[in-house]
C-alpha atoms as a PDB file:
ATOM      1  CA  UNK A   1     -15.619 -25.887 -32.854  1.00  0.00           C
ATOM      2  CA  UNK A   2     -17.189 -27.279 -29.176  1.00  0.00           C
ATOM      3  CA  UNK A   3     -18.484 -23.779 -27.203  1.00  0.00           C
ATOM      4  CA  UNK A   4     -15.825 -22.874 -24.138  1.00  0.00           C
ATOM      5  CA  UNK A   5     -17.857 -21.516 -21.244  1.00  0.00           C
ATOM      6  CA  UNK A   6     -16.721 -18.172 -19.649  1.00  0.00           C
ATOM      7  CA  UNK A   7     -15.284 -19.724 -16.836  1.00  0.00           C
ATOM      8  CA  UNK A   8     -12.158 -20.819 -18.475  1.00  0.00           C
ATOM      9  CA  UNK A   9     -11.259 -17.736 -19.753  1.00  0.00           C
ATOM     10  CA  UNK A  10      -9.450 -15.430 -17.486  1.00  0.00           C
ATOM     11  CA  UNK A  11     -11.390 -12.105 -17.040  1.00  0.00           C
ATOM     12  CA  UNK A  12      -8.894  -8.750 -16.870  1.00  0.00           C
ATOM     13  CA  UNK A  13     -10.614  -5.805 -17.089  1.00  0.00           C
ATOM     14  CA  UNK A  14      -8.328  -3.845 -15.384  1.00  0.00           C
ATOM     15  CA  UNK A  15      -4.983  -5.042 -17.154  1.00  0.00           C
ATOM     16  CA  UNK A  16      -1.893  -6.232 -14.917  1.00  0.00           C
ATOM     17  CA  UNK A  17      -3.998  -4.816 -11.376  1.00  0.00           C
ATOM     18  CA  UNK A  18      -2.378  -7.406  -9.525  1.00  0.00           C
ATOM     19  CA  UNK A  19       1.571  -6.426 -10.426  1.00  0.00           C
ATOM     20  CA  UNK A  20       0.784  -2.589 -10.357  1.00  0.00           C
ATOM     21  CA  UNK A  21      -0.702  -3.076  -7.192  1.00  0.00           C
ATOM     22  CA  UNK A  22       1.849  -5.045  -5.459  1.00  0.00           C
ATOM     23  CA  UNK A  23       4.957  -2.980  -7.635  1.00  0.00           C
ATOM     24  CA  UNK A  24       3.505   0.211  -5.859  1.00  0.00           C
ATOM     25  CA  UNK A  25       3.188  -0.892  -2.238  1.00  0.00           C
ATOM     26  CA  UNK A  26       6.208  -2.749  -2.077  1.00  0.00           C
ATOM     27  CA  UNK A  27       8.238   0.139  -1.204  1.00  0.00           C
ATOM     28  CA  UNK A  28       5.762   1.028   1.823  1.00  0.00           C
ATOM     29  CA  UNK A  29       5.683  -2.915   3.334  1.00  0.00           C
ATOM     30  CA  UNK A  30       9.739  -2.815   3.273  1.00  0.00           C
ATOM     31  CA  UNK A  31       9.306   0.323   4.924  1.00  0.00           C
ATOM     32  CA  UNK A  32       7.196  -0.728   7.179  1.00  0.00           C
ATOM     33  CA  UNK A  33       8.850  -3.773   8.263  1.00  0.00           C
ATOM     34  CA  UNK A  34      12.147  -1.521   8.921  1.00  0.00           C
ATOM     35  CA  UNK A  35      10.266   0.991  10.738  1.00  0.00           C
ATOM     36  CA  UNK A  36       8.645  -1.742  13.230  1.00  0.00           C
ATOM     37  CA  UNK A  37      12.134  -2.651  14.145  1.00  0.00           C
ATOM     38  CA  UNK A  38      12.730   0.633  15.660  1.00  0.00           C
ATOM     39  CA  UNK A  39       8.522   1.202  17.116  1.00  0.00           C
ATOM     40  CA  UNK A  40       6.301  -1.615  17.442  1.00  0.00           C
ATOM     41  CA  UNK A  41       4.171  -3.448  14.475  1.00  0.00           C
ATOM     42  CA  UNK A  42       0.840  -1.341  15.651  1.00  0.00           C
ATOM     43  CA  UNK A  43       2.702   1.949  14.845  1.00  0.00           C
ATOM     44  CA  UNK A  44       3.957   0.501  12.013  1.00  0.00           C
ATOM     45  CA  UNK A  45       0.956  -0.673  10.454  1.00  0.00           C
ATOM     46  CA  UNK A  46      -0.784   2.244  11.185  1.00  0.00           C
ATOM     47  CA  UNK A  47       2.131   4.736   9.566  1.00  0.00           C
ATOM     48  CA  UNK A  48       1.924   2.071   6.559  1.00  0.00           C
ATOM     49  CA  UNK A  49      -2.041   2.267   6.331  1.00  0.00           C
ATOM     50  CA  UNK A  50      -1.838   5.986   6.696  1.00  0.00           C
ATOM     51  CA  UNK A  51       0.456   6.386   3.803  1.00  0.00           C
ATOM     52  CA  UNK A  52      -2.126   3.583   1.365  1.00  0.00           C
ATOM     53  CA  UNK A  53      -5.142   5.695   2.625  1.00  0.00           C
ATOM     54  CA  UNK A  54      -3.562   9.125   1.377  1.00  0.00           C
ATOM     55  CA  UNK A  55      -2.205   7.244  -1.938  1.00  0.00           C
ATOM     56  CA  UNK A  56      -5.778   6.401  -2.893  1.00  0.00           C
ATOM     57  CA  UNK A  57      -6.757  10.016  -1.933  1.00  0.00           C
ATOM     58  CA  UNK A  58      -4.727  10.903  -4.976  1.00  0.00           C
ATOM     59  CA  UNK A  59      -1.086  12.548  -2.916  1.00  0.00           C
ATOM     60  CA  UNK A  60       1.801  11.237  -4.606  1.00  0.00           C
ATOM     61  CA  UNK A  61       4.179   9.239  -2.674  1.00  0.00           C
ATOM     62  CA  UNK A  62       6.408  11.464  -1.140  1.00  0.00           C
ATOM     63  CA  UNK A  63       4.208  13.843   0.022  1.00  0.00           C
ATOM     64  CA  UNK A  64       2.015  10.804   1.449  1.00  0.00           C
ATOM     65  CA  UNK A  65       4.788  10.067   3.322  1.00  0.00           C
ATOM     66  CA  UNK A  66       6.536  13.052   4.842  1.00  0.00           C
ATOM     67  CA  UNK A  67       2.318  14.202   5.914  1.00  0.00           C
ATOM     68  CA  UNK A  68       2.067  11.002   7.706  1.00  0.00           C
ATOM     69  CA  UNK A  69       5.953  11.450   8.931  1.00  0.00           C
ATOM     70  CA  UNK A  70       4.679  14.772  10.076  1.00  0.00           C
ATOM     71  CA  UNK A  71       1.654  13.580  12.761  1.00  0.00           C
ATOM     72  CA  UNK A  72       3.925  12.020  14.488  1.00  0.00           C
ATOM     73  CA  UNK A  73       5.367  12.936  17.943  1.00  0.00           C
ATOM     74  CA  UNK A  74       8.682  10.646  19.358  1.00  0.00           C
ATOM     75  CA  UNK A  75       7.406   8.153  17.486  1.00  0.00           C
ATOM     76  CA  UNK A  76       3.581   7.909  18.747  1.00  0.00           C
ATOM     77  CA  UNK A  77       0.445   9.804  16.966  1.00  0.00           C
ATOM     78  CA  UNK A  78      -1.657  11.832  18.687  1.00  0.00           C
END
């Protein structure tokens, strides 16, 4: 049997990554894309970034959410 370099096998080490990744910020890009209809993209983003940042601190999503809901003032953070 002819040797098959490393480079044509695909390297996973962290199982399905890509799907998890994208099945658990889905939710936050819709709402993001909602909430920018109502505010502007920059707030947005920023309310959707918040959110990521405190998910990979560890909160769960809910409670990422309604802290970041929380900061804000009509609609602007200060």
């Amino acid at each position: 049997m002819p040797y098959t370099p490393f480079y044509n096998q695909v390297y996973t080490p962290y199982g399905d990554l890509k799907s998890q990744t994208l099945r658990a910020i889905i939710p936050f890009v819709n709402y993001g894309l909602h909430e920018a209809a109502f505010t502007s993209y920059q707030h947005a983003l920023t309310e959707v970034a918040a959110i990521a940042y405190l998910l990979g601190k560890g909160f769960d999503p809910q409670t990422a959410y309604k802290t970041v809901e929380s900061w804000e003032v009509n609609e602007t953070f200060y």
